[in-house]
PDB file of N, CA and C in Angstrom:
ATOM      1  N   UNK A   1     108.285 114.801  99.552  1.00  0.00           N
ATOM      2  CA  UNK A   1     107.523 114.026  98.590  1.00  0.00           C
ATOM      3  C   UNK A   1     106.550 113.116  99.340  1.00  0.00           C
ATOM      4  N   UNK A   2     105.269 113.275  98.767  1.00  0.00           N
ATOM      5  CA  UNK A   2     104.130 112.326  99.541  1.00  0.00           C
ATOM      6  C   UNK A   2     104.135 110.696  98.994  1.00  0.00           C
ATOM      7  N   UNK A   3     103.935 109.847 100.221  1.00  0.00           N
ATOM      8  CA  UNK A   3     103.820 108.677  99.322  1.00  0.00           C
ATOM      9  C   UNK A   3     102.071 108.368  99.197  1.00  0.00           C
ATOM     10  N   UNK A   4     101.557 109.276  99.222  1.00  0.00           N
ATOM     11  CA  UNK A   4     100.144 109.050  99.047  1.00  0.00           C
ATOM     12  C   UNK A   4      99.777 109.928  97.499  1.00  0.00           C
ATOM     13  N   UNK A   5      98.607 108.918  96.988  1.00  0.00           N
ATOM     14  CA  UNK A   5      98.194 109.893  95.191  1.00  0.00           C
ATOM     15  C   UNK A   5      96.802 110.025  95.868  1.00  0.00           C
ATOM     16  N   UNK A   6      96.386 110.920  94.948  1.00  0.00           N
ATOM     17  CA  UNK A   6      94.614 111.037  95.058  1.00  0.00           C
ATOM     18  C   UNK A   6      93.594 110.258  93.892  1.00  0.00           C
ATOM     19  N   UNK A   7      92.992 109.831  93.935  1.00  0.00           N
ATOM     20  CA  UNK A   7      92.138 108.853  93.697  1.00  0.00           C
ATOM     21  C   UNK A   7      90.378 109.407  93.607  1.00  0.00           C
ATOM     22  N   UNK A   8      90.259 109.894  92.574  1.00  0.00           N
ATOM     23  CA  UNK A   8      88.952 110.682  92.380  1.00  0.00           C
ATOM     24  C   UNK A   8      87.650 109.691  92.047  1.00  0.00           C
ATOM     25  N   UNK A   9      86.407 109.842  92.687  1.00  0.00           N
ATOM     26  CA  UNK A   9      85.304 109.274  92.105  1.00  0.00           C
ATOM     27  C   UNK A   9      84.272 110.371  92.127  1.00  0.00           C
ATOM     28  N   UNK A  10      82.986 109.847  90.919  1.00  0.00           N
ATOM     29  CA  UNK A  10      81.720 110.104  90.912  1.00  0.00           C
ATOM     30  C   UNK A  10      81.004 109.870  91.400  1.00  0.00           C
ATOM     31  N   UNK A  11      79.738 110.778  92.000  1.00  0.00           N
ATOM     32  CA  UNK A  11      78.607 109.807  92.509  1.00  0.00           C
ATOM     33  C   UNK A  11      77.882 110.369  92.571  1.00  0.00           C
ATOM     34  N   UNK A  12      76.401 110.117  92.629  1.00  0.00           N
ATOM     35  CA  UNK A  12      75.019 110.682  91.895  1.00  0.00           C
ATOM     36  C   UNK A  12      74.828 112.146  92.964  1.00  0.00           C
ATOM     37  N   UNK A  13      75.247 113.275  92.801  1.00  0.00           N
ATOM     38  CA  UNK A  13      74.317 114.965  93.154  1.00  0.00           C
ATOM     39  C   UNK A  13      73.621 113.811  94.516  1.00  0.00           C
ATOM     40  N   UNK A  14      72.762 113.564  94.537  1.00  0.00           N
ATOM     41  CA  UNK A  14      71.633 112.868  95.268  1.00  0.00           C
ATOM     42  C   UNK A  14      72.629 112.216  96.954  1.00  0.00           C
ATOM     43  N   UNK A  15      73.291 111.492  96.392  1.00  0.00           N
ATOM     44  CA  UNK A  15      73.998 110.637  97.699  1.00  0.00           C
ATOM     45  C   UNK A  15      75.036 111.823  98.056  1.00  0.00           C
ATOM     46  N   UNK A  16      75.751 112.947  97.216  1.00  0.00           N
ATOM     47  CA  UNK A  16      77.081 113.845  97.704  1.00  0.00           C
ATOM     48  C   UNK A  16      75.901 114.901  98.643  1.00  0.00           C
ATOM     49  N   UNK A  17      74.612 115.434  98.550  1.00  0.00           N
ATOM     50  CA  UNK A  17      73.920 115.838  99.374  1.00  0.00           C
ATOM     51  C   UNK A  17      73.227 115.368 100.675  1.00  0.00           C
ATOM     52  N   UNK A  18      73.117 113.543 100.728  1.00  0.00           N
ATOM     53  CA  UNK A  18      72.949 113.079 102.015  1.00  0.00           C
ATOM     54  C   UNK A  18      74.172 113.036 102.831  1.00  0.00           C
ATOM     55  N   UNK A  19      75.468 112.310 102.141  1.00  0.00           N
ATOM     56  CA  UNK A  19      76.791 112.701 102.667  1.00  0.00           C
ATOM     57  C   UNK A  19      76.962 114.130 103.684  1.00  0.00           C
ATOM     58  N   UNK A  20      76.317 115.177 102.823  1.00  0.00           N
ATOM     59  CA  UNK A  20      77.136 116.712 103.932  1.00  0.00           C
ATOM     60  C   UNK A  20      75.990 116.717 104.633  1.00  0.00           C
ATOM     61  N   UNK A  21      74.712 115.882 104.686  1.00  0.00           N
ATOM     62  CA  UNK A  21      73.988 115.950 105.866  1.00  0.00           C
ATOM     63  C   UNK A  21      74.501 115.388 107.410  1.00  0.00           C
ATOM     64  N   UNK A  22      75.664 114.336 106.802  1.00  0.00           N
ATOM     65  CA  UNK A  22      75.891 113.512 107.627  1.00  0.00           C
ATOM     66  C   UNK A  22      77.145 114.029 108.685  1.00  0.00           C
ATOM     67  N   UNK A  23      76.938 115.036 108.921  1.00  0.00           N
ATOM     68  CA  UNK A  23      78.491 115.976 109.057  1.00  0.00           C
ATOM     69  C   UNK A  23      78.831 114.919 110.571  1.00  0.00           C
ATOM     70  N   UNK A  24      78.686 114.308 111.033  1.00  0.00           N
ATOM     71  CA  UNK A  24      79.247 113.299 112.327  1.00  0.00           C
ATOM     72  C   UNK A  24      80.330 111.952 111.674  1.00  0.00           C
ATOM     73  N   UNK A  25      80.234 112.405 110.081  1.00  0.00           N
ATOM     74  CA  UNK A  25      81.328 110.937 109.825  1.00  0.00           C
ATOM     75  C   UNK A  25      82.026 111.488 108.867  1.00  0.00           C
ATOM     76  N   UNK A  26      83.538 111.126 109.151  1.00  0.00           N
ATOM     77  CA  UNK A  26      84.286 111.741 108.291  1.00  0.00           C
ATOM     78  C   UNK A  26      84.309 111.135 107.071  1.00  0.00           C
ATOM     79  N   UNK A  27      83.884 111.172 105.655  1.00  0.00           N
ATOM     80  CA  UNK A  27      83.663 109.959 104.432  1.00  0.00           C
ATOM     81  C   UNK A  27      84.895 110.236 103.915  1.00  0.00           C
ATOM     82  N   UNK A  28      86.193 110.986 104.192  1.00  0.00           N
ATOM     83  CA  UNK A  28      87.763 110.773 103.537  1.00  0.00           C
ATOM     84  C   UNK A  28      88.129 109.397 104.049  1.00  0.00           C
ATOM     85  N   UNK A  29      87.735 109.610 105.593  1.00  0.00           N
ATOM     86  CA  UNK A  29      88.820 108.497 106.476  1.00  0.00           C
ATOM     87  C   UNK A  29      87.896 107.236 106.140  1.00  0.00           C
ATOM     88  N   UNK A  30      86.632 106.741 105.961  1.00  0.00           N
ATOM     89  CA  UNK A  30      85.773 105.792 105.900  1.00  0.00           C
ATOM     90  C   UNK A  30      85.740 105.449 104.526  1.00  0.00           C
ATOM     91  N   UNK A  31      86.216 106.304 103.840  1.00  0.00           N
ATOM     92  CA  UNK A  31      86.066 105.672 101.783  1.00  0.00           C
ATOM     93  C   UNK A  31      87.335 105.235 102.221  1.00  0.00           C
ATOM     94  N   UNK A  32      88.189 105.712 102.896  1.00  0.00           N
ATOM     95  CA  UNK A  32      89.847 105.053 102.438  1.00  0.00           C
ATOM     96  C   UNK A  32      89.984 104.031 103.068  1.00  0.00           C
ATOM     97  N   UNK A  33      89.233 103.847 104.533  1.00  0.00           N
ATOM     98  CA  UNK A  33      89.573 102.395 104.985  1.00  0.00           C
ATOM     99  C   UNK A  33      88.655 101.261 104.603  1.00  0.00           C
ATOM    100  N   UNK A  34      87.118 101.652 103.790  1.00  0.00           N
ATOM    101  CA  UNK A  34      86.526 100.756 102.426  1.00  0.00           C
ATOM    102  C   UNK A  34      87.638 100.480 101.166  1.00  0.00           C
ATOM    103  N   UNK A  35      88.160 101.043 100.519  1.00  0.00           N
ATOM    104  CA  UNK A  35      89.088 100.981  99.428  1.00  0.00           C
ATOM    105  C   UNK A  35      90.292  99.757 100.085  1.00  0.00           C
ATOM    106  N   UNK A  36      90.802 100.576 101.865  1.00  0.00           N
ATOM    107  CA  UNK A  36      92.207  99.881 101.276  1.00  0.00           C
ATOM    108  C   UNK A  36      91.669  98.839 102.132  1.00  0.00           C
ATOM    109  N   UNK A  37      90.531  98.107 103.040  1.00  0.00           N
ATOM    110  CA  UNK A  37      90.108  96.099 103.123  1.00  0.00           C
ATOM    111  C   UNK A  37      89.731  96.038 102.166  1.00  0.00           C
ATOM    112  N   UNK A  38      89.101  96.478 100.627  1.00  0.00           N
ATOM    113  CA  UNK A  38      88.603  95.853  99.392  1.00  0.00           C
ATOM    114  C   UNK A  38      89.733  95.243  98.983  1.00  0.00           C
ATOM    115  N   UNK A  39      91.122  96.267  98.914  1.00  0.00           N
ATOM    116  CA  UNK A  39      92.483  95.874  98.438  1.00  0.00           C
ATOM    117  C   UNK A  39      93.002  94.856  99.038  1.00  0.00           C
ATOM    118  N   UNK A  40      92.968  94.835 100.646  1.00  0.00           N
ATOM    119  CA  UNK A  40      93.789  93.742 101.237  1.00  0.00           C
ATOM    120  C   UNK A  40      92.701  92.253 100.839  1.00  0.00           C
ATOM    121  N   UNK A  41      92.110  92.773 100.833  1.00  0.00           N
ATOM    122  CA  UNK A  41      91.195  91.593 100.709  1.00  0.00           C
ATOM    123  C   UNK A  41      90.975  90.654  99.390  1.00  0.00           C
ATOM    124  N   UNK A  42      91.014  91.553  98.144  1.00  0.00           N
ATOM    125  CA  UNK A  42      91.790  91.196  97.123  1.00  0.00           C
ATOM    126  C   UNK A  42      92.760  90.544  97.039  1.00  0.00           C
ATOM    127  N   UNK A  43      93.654  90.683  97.325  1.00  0.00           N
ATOM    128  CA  UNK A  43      94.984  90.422  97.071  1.00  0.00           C
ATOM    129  C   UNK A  43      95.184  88.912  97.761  1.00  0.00           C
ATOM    130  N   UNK A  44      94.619  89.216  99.078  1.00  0.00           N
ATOM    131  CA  UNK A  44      94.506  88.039  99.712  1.00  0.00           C
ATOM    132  C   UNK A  44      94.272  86.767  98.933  1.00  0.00           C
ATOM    133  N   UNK A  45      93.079  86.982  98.695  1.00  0.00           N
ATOM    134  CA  UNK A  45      92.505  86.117  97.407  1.00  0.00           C
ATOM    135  C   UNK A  45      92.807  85.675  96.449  1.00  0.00           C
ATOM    136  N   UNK A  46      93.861  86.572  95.887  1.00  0.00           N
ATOM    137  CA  UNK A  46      94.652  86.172  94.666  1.00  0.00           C
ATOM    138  C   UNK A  46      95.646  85.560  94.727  1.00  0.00           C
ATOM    139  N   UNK A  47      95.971  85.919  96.360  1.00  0.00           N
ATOM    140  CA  UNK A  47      97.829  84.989  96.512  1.00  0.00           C
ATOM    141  C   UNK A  47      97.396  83.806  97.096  1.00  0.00           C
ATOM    142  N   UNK A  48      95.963  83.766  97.330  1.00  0.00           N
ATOM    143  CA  UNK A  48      95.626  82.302  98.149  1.00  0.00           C
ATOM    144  C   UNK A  48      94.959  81.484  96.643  1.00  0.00           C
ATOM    145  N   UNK A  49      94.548  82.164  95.556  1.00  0.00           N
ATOM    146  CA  UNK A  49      94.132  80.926  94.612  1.00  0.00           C
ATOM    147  C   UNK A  49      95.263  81.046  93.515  1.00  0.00           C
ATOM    148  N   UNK A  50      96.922  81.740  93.687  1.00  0.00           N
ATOM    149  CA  UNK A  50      98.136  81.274  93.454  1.00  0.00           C
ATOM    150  C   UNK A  50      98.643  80.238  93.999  1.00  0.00           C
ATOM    151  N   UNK A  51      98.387  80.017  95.311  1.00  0.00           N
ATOM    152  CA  UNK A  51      98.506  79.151  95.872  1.00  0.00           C
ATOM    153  C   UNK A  51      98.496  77.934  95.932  1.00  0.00           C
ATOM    154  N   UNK A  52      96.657  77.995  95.905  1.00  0.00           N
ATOM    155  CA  UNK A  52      95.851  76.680  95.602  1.00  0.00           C
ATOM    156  C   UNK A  52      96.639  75.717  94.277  1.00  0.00           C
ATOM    157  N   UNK A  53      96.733  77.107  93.021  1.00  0.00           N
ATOM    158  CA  UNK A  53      97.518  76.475  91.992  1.00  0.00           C
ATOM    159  C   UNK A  53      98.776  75.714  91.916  1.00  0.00           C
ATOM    160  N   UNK A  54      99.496  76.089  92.860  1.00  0.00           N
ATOM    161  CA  UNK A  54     100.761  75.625  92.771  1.00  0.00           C
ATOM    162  C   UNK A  54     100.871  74.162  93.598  1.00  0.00           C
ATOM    163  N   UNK A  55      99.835  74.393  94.621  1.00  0.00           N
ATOM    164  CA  UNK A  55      99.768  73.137  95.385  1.00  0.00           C
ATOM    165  C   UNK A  55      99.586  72.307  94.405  1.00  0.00           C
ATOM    166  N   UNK A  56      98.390  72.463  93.444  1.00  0.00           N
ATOM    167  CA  UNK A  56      97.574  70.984  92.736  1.00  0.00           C
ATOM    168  C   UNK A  56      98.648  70.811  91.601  1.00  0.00           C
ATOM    169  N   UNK A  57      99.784  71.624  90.900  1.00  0.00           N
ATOM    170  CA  UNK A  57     100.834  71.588  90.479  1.00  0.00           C
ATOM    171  C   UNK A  57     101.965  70.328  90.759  1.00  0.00           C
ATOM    172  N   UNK A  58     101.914  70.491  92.498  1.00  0.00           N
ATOM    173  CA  UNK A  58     102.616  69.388  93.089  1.00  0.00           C
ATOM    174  C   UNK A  58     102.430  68.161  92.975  1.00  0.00           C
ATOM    175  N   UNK A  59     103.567  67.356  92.429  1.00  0.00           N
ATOM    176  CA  UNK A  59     103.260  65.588  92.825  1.00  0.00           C
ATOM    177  C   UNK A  59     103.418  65.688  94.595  1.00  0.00           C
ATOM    178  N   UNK A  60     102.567  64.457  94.047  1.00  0.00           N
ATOM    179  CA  UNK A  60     101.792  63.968  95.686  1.00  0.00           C
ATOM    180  C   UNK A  60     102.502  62.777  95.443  1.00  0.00           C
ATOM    181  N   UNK A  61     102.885  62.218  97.127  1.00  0.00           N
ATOM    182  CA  UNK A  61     104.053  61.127  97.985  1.00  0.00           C
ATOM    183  C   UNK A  61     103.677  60.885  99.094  1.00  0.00           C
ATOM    184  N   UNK A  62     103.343  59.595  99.087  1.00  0.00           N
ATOM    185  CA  UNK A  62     103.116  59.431 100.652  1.00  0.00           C
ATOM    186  C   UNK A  62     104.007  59.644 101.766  1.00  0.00           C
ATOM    187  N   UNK A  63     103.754  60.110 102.521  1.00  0.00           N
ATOM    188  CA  UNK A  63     103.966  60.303 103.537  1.00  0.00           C
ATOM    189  C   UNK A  63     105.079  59.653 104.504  1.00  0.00           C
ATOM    190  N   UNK A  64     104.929  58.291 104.774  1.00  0.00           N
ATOM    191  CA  UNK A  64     105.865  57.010 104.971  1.00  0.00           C
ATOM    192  C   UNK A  64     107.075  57.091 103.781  1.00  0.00           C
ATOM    193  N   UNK A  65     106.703  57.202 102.722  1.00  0.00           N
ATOM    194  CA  UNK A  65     108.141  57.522 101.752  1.00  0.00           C
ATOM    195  C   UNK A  65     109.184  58.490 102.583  1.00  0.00           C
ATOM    196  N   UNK A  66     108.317  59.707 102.785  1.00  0.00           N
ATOM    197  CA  UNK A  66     109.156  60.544 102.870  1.00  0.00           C
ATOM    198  C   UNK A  66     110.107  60.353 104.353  1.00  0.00           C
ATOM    199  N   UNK A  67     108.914  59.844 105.571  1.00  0.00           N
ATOM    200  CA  UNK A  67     109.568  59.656 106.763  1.00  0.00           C
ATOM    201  C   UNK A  67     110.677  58.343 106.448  1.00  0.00           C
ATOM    202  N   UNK A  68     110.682  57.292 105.490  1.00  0.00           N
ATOM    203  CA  UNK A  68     111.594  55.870 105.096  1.00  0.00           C
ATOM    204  C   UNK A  68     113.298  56.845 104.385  1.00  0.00           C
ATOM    205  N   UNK A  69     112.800  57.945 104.029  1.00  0.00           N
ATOM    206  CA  UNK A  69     113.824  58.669 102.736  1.00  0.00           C
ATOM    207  C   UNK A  69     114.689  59.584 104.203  1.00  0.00           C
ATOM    208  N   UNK A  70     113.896  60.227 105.469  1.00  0.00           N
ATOM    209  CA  UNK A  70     113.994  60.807 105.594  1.00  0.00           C
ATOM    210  C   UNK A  70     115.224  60.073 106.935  1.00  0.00           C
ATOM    211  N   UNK A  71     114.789  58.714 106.935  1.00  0.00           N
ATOM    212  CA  UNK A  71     115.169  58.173 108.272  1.00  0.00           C
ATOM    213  C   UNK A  71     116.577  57.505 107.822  1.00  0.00           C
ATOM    214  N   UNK A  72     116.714  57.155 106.796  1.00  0.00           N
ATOM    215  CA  UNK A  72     117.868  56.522 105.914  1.00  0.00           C
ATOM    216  C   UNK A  72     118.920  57.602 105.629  1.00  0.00           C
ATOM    217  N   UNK A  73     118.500  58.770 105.589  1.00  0.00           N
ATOM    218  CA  UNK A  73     119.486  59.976 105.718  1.00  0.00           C
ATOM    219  C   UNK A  73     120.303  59.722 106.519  1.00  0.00           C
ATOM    220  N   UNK A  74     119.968  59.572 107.512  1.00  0.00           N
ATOM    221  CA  UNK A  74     120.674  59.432 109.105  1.00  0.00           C
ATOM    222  C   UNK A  74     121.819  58.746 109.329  1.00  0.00           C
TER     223      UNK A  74
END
């Protein structure tokens, strides 16, 4: 069983005929590693402005509280 699917696109007659001019670049291996940094790169983005959210979510404490809370533990 493959863990890979296929993933079909369109594109204008016009550019699929400069493509097989271009026979020195493979466009399987170069569309898939465009697709999967669009993806990482995505995602990135999304878990970093999850992020952002959860931070501004947070109450804010100074600092000295926490080292006074932290030293009284002791």
């Amino acid at each position: 069983m493959s863990t890979k699917s296929v993933y079909s696109i369109r594109i204008p007659k016009d550019y699929r005929d400069m493509m097989e001019e271009m026979d020195d670049i493979n466009w399987q291996e170069e569309i898939r590693k465009l697709a999967m940094d669009l993806i990482q790169k995505k995602c990135k983005h999304k878990l970093l402005k999850e992020a952002k959210k959860l931070r501004n979510e947070m109450k804010t404490i100074e600092s000295a509280k926490l080292i006074r809370e932290d030293r009284s533990a002791r």
